[in-house]
PDB file of N, CA and C in Angstrom:
ATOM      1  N   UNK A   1     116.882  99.543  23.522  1.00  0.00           N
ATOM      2  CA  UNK A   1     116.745  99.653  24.958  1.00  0.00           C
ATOM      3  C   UNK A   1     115.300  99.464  25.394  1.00  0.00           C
ATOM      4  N   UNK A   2     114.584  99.459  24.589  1.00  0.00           N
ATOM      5  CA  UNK A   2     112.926  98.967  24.858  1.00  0.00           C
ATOM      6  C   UNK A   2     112.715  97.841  25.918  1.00  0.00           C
ATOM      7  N   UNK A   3     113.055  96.955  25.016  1.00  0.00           N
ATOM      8  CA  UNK A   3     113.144  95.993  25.888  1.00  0.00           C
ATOM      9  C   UNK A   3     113.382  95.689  27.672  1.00  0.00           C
ATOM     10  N   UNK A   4     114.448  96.172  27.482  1.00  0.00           N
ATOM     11  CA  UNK A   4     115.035  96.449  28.872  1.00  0.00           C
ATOM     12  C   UNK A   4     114.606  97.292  29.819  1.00  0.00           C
ATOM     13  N   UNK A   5     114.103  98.499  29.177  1.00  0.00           N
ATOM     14  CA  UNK A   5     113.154  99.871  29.976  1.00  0.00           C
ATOM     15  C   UNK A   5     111.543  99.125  30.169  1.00  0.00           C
ATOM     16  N   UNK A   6     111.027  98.082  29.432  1.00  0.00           N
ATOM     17  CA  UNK A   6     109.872  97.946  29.649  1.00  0.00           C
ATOM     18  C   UNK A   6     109.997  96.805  30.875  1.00  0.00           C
ATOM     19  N   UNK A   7     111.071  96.164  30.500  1.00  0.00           N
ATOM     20  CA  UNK A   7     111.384  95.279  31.510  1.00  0.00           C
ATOM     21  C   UNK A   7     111.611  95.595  33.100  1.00  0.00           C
ATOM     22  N   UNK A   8     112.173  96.500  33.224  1.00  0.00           N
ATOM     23  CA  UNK A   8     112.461  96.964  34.396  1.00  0.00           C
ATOM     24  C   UNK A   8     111.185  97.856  34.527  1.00  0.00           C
ATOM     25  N   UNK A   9     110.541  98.639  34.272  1.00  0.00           N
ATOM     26  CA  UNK A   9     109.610  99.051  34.616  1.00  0.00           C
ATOM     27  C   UNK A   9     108.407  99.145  35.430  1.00  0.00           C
ATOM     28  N   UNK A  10     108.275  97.134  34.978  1.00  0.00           N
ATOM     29  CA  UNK A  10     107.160  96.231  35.042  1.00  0.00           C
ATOM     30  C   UNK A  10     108.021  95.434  36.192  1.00  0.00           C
ATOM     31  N   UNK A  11     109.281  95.457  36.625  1.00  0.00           N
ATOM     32  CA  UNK A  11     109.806  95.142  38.081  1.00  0.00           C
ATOM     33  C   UNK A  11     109.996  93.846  37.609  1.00  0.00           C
ATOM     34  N   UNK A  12     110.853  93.436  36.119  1.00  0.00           N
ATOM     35  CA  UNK A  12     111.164  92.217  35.585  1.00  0.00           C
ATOM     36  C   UNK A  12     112.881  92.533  36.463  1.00  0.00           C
ATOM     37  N   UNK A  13     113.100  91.566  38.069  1.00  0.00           N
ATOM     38  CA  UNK A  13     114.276  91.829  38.155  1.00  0.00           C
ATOM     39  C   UNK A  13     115.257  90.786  37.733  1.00  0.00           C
ATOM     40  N   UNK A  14     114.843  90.142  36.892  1.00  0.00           N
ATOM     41  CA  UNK A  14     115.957  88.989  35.911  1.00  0.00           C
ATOM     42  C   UNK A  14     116.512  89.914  34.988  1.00  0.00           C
ATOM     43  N   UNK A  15     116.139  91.234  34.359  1.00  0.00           N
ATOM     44  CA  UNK A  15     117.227  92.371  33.894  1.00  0.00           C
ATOM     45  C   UNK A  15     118.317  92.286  34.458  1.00  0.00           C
ATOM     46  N   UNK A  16     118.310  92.349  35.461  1.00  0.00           N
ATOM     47  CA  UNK A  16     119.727  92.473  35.847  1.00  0.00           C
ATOM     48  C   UNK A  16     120.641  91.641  36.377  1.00  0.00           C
ATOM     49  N   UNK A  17     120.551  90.149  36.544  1.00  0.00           N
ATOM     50  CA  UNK A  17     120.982  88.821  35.944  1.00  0.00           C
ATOM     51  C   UNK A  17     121.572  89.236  34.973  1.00  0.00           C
ATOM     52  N   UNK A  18     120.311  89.136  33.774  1.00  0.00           N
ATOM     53  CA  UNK A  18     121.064  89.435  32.082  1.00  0.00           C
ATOM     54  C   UNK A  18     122.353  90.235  32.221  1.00  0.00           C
ATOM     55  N   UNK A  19     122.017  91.272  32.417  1.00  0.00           N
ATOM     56  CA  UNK A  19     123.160  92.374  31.961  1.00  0.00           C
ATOM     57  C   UNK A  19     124.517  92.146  32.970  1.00  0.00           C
ATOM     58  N   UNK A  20     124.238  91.378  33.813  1.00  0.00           N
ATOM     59  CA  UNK A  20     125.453  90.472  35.054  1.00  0.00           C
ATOM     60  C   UNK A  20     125.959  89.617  34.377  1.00  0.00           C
ATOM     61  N   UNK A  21     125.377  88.864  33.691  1.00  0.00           N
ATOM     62  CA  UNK A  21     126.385  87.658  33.065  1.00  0.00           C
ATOM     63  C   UNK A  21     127.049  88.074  31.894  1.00  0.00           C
ATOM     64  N   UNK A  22     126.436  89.375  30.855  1.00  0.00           N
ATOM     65  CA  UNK A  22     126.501  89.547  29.798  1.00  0.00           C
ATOM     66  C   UNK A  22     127.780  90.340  30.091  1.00  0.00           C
ATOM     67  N   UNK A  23     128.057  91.042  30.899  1.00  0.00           N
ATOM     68  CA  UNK A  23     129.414  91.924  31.118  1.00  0.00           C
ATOM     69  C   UNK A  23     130.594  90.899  31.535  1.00  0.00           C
ATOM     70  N   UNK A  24     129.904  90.094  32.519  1.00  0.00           N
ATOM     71  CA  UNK A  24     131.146  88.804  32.411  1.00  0.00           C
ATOM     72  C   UNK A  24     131.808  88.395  31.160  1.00  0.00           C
ATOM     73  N   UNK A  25     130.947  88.155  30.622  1.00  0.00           N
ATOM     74  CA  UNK A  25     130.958  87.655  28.908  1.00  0.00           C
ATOM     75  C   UNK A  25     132.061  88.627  28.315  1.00  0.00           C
ATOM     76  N   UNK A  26     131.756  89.998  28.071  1.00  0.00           N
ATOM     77  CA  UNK A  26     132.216  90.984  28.056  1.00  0.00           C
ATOM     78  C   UNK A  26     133.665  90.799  28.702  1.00  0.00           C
ATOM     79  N   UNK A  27     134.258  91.528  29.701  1.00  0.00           N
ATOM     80  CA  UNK A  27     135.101  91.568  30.385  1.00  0.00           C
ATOM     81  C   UNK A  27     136.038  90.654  29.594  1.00  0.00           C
ATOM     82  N   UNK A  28     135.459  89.220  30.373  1.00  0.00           N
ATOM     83  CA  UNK A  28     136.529  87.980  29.585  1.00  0.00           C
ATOM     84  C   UNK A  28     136.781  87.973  28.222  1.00  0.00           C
ATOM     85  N   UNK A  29     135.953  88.231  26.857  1.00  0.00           N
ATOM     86  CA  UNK A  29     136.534  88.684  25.959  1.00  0.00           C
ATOM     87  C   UNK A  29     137.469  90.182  25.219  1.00  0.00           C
ATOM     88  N   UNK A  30     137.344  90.936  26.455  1.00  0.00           N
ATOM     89  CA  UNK A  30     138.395  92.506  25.916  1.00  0.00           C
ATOM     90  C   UNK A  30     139.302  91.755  26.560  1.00  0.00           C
ATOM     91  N   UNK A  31     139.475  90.847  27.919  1.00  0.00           N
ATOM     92  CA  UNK A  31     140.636  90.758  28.152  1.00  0.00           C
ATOM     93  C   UNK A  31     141.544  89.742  27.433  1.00  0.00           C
ATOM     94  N   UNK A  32     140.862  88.751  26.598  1.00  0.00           N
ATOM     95  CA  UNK A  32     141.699  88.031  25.820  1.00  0.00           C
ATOM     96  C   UNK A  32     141.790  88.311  24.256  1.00  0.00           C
ATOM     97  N   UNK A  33     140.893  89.045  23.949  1.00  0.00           N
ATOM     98  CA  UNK A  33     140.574  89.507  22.757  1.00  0.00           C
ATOM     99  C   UNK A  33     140.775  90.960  22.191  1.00  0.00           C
ATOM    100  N   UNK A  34     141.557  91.362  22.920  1.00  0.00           N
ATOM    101  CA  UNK A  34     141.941  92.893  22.729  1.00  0.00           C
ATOM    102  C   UNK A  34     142.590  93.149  21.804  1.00  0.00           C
ATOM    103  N   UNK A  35     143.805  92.651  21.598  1.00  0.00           N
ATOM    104  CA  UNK A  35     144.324  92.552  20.464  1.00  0.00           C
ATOM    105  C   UNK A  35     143.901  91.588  18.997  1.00  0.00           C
ATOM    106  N   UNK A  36     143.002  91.092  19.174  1.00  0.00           N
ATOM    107  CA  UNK A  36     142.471  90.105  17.443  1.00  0.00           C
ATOM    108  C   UNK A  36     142.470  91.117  16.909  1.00  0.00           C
ATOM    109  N   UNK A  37     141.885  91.315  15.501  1.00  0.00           N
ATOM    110  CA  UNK A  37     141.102  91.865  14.305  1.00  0.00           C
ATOM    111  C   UNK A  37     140.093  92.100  14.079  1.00  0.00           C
ATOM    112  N   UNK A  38     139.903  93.521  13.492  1.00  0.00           N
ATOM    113  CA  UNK A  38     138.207  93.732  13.819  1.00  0.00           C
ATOM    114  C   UNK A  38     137.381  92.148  12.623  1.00  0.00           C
ATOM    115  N   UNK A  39     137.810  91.733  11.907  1.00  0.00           N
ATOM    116  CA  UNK A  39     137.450  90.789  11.459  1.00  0.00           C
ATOM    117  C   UNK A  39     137.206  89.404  12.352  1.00  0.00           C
ATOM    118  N   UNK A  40     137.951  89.222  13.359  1.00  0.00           N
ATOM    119  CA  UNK A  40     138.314  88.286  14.290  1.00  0.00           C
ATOM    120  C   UNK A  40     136.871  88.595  15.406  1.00  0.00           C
ATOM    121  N   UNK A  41     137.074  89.844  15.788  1.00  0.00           N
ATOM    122  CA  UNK A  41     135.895  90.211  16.549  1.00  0.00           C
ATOM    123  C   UNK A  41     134.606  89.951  15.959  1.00  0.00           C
ATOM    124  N   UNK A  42     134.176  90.417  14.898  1.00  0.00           N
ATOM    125  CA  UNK A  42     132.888  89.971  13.950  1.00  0.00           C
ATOM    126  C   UNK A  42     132.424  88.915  14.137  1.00  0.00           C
ATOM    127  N   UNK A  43     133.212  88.018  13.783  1.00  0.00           N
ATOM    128  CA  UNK A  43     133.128  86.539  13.605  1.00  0.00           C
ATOM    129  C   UNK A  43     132.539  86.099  14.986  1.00  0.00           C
ATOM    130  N   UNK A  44     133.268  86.361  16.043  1.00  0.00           N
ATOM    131  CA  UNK A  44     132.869  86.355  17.681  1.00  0.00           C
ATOM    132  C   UNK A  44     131.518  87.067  18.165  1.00  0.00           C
ATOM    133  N   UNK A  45     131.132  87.981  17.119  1.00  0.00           N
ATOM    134  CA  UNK A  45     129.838  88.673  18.092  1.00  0.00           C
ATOM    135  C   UNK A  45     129.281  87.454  16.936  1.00  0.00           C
ATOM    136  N   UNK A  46     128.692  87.438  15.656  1.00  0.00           N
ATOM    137  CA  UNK A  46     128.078  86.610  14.686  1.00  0.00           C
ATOM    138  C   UNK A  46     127.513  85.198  15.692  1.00  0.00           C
ATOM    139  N   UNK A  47     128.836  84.600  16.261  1.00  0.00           N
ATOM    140  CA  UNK A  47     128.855  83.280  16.714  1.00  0.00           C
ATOM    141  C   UNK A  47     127.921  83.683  18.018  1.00  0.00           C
ATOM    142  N   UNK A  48     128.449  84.620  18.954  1.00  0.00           N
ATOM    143  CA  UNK A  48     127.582  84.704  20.101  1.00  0.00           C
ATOM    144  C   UNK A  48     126.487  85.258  20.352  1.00  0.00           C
ATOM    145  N   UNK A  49     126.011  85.894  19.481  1.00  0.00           N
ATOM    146  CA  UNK A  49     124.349  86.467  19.330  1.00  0.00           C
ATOM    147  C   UNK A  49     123.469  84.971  19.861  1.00  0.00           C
ATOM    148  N   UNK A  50     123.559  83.749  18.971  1.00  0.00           N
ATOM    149  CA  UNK A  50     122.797  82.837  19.140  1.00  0.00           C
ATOM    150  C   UNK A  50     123.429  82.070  20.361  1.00  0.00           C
ATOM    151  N   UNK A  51     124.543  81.712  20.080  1.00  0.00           N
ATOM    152  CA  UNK A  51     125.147  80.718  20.871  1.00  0.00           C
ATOM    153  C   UNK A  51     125.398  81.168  22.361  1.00  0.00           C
ATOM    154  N   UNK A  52     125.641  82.649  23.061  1.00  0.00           N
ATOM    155  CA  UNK A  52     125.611  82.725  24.375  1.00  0.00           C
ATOM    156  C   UNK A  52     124.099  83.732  24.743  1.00  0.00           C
ATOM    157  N   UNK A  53     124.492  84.694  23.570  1.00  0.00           N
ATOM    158  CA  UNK A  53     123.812  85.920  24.521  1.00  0.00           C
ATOM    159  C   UNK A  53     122.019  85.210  24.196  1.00  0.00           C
ATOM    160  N   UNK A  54     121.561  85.202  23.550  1.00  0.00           N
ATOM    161  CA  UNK A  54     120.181  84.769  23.142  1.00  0.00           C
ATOM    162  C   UNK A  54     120.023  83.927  24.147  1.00  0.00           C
ATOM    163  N   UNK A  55     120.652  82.583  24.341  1.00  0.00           N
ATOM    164  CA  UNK A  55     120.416  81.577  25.255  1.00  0.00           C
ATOM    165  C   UNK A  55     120.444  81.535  27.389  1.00  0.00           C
ATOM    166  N   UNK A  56     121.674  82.849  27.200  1.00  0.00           N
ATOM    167  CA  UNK A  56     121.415  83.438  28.428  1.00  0.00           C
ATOM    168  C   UNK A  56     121.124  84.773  28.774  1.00  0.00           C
ATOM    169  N   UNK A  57     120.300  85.712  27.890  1.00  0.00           N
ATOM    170  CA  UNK A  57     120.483  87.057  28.307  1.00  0.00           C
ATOM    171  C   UNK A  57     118.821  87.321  28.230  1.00  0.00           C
ATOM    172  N   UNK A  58     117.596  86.131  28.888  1.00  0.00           N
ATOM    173  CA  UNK A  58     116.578  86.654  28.451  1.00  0.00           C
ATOM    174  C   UNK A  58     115.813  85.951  27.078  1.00  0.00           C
ATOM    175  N   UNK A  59     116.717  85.737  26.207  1.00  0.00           N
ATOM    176  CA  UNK A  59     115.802  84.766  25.144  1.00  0.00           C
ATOM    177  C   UNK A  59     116.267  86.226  23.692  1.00  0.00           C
ATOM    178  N   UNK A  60     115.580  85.818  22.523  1.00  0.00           N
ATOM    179  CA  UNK A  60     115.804  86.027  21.045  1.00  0.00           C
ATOM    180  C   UNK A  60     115.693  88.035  21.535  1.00  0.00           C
ATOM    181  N   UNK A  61     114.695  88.365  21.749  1.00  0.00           N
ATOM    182  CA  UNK A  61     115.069  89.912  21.762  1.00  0.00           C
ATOM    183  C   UNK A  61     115.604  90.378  22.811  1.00  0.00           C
ATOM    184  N   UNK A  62     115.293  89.602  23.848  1.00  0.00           N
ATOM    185  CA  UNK A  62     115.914  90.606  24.915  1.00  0.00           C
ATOM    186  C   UNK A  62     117.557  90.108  24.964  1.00  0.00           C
ATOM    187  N   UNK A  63     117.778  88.905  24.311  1.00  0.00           N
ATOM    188  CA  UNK A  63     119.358  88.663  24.149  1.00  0.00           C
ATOM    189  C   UNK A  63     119.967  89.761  23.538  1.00  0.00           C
ATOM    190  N   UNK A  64     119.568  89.944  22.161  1.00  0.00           N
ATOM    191  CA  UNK A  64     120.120  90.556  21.114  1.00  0.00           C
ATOM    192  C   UNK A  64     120.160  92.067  21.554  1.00  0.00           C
ATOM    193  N   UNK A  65     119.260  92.977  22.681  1.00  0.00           N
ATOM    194  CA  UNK A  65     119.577  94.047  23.076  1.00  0.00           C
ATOM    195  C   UNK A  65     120.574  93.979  23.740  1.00  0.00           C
ATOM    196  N   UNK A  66     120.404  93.181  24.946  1.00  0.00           N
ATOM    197  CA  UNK A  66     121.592  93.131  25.851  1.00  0.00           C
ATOM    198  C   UNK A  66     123.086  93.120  25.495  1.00  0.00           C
ATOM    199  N   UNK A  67     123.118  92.092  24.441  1.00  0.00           N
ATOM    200  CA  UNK A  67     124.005  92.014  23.742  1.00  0.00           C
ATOM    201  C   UNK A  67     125.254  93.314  22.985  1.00  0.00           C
ATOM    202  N   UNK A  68     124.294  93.646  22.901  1.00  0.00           N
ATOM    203  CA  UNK A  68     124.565  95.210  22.210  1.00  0.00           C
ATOM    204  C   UNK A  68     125.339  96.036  23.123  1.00  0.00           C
ATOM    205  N   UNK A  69     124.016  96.439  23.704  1.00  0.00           N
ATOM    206  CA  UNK A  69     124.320  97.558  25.035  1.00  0.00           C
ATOM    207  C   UNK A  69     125.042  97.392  26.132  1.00  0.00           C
ATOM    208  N   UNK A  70     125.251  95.845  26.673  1.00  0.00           N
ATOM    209  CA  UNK A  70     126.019  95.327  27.247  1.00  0.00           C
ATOM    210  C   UNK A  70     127.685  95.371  26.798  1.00  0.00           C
ATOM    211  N   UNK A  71     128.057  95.734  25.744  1.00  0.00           N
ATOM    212  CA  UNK A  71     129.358  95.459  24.911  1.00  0.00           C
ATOM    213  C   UNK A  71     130.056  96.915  25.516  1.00  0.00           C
ATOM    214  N   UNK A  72     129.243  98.274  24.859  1.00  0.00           N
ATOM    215  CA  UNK A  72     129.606  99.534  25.210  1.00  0.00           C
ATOM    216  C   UNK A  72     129.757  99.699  26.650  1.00  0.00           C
ATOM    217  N   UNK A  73     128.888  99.113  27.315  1.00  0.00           N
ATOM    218  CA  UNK A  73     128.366 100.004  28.799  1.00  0.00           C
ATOM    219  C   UNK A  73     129.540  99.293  29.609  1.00  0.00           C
ATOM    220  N   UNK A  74     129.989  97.762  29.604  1.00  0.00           N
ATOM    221  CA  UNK A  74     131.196  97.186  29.839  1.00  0.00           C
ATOM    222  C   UNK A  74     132.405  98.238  30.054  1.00  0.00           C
ATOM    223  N   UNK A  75     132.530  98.661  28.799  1.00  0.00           N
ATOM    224  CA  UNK A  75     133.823  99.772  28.637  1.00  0.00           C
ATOM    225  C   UNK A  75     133.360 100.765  29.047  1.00  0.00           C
ATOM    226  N   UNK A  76     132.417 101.674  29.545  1.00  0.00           N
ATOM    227  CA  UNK A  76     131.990 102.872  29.870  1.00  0.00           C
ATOM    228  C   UNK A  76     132.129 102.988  31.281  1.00  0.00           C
ATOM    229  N   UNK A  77     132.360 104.416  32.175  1.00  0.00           N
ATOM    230  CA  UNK A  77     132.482 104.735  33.211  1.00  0.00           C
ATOM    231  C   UNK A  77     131.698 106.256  33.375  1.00  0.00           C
ATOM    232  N   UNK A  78     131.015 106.188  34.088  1.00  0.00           N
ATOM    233  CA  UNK A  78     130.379 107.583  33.960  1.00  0.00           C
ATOM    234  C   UNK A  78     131.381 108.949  34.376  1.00  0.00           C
ATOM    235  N   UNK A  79     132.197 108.593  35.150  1.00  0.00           N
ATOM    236  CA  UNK A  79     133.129 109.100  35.747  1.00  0.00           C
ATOM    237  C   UNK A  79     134.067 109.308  34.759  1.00  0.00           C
ATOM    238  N   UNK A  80     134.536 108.242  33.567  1.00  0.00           N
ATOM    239  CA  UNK A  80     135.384 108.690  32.981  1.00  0.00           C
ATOM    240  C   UNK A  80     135.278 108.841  31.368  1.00  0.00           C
ATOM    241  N   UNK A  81     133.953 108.271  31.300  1.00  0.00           N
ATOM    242  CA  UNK A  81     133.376 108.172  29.868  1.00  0.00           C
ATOM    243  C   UNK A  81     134.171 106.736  29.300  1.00  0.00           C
ATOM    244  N   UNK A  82     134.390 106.509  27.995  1.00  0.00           N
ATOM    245  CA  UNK A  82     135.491 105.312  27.398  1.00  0.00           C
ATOM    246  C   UNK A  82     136.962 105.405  28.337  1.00  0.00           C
ATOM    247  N   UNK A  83     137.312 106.360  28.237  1.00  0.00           N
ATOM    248  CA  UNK A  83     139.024 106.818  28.744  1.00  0.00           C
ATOM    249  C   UNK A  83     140.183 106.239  27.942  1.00  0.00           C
ATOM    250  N   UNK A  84     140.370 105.219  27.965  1.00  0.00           N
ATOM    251  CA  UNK A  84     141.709 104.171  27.668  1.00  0.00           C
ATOM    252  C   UNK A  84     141.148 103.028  27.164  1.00  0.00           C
ATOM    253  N   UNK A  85     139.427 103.147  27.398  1.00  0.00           N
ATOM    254  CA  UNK A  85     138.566 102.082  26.460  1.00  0.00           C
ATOM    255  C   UNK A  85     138.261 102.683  24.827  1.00  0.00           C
ATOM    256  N   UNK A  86     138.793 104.055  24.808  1.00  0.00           N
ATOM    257  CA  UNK A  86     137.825 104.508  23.510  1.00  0.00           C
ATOM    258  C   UNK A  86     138.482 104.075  22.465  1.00  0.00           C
ATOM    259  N   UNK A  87     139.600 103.445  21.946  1.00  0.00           N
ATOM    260  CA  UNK A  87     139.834 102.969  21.006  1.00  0.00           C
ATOM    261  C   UNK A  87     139.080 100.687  20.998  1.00  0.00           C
ATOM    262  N   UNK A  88     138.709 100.567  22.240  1.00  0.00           N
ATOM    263  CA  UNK A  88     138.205  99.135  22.053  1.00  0.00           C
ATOM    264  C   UNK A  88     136.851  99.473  21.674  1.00  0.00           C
ATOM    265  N   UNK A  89     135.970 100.302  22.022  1.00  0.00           N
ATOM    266  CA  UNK A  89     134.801 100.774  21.659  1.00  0.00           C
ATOM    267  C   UNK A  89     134.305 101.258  20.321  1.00  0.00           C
ATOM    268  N   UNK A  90     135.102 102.117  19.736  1.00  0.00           N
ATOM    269  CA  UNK A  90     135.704 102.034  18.640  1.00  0.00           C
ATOM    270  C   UNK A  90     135.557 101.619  17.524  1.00  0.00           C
ATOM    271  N   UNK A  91     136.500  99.862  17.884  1.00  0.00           N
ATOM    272  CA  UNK A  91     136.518  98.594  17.200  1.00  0.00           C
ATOM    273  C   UNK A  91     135.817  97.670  17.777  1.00  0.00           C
ATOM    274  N   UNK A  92     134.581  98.028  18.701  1.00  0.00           N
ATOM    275  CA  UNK A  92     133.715  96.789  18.831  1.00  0.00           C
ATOM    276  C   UNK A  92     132.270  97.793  17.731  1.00  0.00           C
ATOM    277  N   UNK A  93     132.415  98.666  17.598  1.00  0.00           N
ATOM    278  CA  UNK A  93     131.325  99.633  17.152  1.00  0.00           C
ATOM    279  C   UNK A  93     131.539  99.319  15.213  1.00  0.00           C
ATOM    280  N   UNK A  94     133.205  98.858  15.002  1.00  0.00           N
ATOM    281  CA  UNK A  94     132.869  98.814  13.546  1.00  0.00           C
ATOM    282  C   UNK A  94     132.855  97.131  13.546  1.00  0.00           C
ATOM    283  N   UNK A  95     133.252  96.433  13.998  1.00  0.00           N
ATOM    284  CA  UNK A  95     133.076  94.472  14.525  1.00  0.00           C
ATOM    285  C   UNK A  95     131.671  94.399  14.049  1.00  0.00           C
ATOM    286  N   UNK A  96     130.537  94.996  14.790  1.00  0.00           N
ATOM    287  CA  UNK A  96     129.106  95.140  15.028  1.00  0.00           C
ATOM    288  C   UNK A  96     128.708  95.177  13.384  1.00  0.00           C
ATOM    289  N   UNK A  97     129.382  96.736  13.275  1.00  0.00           N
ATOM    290  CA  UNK A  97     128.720  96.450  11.700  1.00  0.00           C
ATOM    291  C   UNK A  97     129.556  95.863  10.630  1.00  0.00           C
ATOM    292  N   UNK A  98     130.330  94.987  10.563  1.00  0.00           N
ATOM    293  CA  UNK A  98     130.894  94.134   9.873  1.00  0.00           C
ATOM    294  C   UNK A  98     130.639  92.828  10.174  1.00  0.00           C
ATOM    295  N   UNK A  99     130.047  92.281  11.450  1.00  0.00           N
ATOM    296  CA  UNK A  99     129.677  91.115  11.945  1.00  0.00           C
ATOM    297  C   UNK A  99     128.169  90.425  10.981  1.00  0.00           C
ATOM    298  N   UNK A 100     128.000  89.550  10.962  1.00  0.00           N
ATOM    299  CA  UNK A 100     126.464  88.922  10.420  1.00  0.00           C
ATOM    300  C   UNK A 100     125.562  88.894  11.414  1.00  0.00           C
ATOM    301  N   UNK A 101     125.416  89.865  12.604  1.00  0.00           N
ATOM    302  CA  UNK A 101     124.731  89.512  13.170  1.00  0.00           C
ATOM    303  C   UNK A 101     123.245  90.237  12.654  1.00  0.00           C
ATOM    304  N   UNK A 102     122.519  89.802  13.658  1.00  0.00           N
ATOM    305  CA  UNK A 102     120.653  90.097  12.835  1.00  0.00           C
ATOM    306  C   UNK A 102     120.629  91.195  12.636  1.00  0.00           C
ATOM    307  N   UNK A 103     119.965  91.838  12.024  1.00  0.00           N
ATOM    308  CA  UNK A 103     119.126  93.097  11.927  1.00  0.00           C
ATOM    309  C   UNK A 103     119.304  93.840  13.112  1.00  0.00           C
ATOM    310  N   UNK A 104     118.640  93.131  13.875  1.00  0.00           N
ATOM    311  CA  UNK A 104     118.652  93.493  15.622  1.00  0.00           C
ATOM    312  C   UNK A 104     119.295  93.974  16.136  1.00  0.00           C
ATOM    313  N   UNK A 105     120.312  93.556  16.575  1.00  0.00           N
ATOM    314  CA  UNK A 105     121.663  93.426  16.966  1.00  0.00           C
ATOM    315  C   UNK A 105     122.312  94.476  16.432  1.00  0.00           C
ATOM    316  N   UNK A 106     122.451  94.639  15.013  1.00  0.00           N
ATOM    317  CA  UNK A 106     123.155  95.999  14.352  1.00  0.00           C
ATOM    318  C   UNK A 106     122.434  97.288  14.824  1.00  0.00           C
ATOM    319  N   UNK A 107     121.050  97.453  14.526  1.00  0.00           N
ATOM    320  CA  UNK A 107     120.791  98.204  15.058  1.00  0.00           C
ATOM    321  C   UNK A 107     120.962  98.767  16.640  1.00  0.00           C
ATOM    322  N   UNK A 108     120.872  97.852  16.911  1.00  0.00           N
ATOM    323  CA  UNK A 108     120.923  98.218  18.751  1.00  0.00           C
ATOM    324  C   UNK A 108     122.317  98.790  19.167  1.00  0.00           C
ATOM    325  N   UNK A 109     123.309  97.865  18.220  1.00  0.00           N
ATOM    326  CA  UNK A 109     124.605  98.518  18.697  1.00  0.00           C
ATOM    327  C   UNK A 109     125.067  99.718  17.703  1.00  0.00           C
ATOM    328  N   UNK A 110     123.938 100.197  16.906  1.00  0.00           N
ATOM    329  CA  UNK A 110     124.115 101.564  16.410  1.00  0.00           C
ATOM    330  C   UNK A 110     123.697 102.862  16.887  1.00  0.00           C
ATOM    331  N   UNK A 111     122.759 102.202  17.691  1.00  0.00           N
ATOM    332  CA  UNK A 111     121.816 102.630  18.721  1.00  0.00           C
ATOM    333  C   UNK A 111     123.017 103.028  19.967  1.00  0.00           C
ATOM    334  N   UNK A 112     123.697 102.440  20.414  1.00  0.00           N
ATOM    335  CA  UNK A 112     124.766 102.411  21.844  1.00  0.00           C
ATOM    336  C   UNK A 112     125.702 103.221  21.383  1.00  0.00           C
ATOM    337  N   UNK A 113     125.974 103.182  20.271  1.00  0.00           N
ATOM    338  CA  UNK A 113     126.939 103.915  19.815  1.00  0.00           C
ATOM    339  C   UNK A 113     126.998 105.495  19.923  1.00  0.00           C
ATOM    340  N   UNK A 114     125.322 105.717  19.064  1.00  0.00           N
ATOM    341  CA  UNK A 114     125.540 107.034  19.025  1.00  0.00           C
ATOM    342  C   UNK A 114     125.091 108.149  20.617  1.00  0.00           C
ATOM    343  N   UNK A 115     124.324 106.811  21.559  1.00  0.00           N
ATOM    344  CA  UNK A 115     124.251 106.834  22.893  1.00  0.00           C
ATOM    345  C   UNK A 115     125.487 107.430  23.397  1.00  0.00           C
ATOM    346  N   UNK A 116     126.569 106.353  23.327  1.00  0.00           N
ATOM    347  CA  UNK A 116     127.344 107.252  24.162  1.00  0.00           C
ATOM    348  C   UNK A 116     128.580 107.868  23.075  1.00  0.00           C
ATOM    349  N   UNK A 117     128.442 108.249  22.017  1.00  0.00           N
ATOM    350  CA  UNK A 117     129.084 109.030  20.825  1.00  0.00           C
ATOM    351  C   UNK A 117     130.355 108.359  20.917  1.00  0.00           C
ATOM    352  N   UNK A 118     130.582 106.959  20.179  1.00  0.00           N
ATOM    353  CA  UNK A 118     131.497 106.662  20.044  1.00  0.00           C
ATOM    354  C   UNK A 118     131.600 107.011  18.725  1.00  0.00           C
TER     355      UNK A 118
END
């Protein structure tokens, strides 16, 4: 979340662009992808680290946070916490660490995880 806290800080308001398109991103894959395999999912974050989120979420680090934190916060409601999301959260939390994605990326979404105690 560095990234993003230093970003906004410093009144970078293309943050929130990023994290606008990145939930789109989001959204459209729980809704067609809800049912795959957490193996199926892996493969999908692996592919989109470089191929969407990096290229539109900000560039190489600030993709790979967004990426992350963007996945959980999608399914999250403050109002209701996960609810009827906590089993997709779940299985995007073990996807993450079964996926090839960077260093980065794992961490961050280990990082979201224990954020909001999935």
């Amino acid at each position: 979340m560095h990234h993003t806290l230093e970003r906004l800080i410093n009144g970078d308001s293309s943050v929130v662009s990023h994290y606008e398109i990145a939930k789109k991103k989001w959204e459209d894959f729980f809704e067609k992808h809800k049912n795959d395999s957490i193996e199926d999912w892996a493969k999908w974050l692996t592919e989109s680290q470089i191929l969407f989120f990096e290229r539109n979420c900000g560039g190489r680090w600030e993709g790979q946070e967004v990426m992350a934190w963007s996945g959980f916060a999608t399914l999250y409601s403050i109002q209701e916490g996960f609810g009827d999301n906590q089993p997709l959260a779940e299985k995007l939390a073990k996807a993450f660490e079964k996926s090839a994605c960077s260093l980065e990326v794992k961490t961050a979404a280990s990082q979201a995880t224990e954020s909001y105690w999935v």
